[in-house]
Protein backbone atom coordinates (compact mmCIF):
# COMPACT_ATOMS: atom_id res chain seq x y z
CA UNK A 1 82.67 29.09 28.53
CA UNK A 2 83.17 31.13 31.90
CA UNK A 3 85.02 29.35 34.60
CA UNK A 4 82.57 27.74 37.18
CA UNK A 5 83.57 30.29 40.34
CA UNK A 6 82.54 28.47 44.05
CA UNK A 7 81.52 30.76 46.75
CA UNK A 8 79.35 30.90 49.77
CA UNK A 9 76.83 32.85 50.80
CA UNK A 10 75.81 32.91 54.72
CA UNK A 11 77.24 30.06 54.68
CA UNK A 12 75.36 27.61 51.71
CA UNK A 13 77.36 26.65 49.06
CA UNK A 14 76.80 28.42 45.51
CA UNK A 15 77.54 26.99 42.00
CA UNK A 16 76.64 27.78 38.90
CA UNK A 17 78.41 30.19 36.17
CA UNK A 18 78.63 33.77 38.17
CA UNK A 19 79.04 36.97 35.66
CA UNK A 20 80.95 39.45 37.88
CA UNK A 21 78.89 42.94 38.28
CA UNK A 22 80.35 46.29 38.01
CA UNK A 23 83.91 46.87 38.09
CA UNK A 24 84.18 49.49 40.27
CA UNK A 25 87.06 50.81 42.61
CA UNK A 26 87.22 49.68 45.60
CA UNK A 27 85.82 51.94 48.09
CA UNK A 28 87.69 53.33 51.07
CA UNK A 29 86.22 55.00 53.87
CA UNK A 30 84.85 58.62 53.58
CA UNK A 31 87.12 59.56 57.00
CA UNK A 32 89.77 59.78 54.43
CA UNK A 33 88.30 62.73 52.71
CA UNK A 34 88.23 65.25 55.53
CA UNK A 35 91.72 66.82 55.76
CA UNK A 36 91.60 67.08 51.92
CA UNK A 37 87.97 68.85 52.36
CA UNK A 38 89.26 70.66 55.62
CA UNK A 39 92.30 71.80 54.01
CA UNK A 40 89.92 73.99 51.50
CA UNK A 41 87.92 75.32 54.24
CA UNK A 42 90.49 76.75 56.18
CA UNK A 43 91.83 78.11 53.35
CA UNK A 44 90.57 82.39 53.41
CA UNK A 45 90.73 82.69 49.92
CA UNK A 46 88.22 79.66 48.92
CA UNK A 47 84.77 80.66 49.22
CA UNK A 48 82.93 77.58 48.37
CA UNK A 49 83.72 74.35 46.18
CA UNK A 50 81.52 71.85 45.04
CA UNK A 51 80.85 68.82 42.40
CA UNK A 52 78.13 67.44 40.39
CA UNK A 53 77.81 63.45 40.71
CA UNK A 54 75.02 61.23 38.66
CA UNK A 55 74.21 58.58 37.10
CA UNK A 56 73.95 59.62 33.19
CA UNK A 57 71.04 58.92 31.21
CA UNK A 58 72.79 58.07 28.07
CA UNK A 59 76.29 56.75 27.49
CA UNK A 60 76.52 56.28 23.91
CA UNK A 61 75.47 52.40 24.39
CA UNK A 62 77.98 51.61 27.53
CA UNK A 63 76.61 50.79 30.48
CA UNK A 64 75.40 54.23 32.56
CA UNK A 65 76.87 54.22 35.90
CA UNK A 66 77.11 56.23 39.08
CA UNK A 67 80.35 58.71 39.27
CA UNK A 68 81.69 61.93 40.70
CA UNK A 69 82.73 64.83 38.22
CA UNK A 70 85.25 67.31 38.66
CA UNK A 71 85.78 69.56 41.50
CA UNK A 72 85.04 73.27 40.94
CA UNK A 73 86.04 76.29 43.45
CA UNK A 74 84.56 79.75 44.13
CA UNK A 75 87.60 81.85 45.39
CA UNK A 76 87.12 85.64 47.21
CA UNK A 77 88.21 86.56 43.87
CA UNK A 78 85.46 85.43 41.83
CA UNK A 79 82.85 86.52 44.66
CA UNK A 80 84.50 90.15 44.11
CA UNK A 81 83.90 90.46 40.17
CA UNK A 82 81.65 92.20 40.23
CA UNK A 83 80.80 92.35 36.02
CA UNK A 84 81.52 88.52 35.41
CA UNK A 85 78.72 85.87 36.54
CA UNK A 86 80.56 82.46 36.91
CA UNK A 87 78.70 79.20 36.69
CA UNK A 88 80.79 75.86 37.93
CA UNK A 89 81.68 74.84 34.63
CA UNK A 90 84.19 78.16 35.09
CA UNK A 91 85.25 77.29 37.95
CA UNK A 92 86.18 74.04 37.26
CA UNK A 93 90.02 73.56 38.25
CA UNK A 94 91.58 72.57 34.41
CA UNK A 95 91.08 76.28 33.46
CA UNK A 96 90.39 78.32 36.72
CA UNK A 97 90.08 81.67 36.55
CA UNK A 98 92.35 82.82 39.81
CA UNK A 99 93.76 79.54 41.04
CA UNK A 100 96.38 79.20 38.33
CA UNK A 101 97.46 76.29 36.06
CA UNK A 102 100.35 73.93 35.99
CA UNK A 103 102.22 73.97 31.99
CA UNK A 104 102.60 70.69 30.86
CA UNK A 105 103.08 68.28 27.92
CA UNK A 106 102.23 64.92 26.36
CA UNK A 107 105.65 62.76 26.37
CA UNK A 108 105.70 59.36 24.23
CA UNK A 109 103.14 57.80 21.81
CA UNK A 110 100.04 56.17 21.74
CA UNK A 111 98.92 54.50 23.45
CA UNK A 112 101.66 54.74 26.24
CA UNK A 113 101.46 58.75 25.92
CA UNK A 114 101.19 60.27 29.53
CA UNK A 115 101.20 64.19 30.43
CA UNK A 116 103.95 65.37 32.44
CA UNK A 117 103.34 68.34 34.57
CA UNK A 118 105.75 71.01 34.38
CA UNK A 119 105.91 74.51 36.66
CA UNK A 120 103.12 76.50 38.01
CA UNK A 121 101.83 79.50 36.93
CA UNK A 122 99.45 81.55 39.65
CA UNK A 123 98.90 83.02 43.08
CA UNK A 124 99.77 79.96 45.22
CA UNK A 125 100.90 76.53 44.39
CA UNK A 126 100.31 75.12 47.07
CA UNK A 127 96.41 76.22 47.23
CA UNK A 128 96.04 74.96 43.38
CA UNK A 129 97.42 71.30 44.84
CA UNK A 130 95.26 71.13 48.00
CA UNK A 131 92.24 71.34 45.25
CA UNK A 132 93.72 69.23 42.89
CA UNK A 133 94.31 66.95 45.75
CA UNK A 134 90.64 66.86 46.47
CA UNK A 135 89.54 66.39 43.27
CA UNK A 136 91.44 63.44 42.35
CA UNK A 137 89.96 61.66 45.38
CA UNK A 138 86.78 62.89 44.62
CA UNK A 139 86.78 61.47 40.90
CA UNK A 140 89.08 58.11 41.69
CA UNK A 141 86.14 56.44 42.36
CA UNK A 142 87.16 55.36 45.14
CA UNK A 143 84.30 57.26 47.62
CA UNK A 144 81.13 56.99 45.06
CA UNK A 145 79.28 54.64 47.62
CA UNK A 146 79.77 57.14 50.08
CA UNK A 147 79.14 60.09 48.11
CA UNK A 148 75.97 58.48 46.74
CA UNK A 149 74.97 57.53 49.95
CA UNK A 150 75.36 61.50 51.46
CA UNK A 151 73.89 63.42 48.77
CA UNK A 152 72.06 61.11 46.59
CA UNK A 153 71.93 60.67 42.84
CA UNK A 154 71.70 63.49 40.20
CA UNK A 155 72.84 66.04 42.87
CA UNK A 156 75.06 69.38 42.65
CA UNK A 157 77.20 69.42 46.06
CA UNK A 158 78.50 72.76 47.23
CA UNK A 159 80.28 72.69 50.53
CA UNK A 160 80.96 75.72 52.54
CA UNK A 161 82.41 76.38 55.53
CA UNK A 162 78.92 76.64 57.33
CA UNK A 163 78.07 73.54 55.84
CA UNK A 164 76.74 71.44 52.90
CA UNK A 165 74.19 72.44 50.19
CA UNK A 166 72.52 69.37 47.50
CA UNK A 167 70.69 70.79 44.77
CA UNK A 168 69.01 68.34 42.14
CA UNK A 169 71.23 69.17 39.15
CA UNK A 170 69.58 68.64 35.44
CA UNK A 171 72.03 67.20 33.14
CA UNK A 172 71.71 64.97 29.51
């Protein structure tokens, strides 16, 4: 039997059993993500970046909830190649075409087993970190309310330096 939880609302006393909601993170405020976006647009070689973020329709019977999927950047090489068409799925930052990777390996067993970054290979470190840096906070969770507030719900978010661009973006 779940404990009886006592709270107030406005001020009248509530009882009864209360099932907690959603578990999500807690949400800090969106003024945090500026340097990390301003950092990418001040950057020459970055073109454009974006996400997708939506609710899914299906979740193979777990609940379907609102998140934030991975960062993906366009860089002034990309925009040059001239005989490759890239779509954000290539462009996604695990396997980047021109931003470079960082080797690494699973250490220890299951299910303790966590992957330990070793050295860079690419252009510029430091570039591949300030976009790895965004995309963690992007997909932490931790600015979904805000996100979802900005751009809405099913959207594809592509940010350049003259501003921001929401496309409805079809998914499963």
């Amino acid at each position: 039997m779940p404990d009886l939880i006592k709270r107030n609302f406005l001020g009248m006393p509530v009882s009864g059993e209360i099932r907690e909601g959603s578990t999500r993170t807690d949400q800090k405020p969106v003024e945090e993500l500026a340097p990390l976006m301003q950092a990418l647009l001040d950057d020459p070689t970055i073109v454009e970046f974006g996400w997708t973020q939506y609710t899914p329709y299906f979740n193979d019977g777990d609940v379907c909830e609102f998140g934030v999927n991975e960062l993906w950047v366009r860089t002034t090489e990309e925009i040059d190649t001239e005989e490759c068409e890239y779509d954000s799925y290539d462009l996604e930052l695990w396997g980047h075409p021109s931003l470079g990777r960082k080797r690494g390996e699973y250490r220890g067993e299951w299910p303790r087993r966590v992957w330990i970054e070793l050295d860079y290979e690419g252009p510029n470190e430091d570039r591949y970190d300030r976009a790895h840096a965004l995309s963690r906070a992007l997909t932490s969770g931790s600015y979904e309310k805000a996100l979802l507030d900005a751009f809405g719900d099913h959207a594809l978010v592509t940010v350049r330096k003259d501003g921001i661009e929401v496309e409805i973006y079809e998914h499963d």
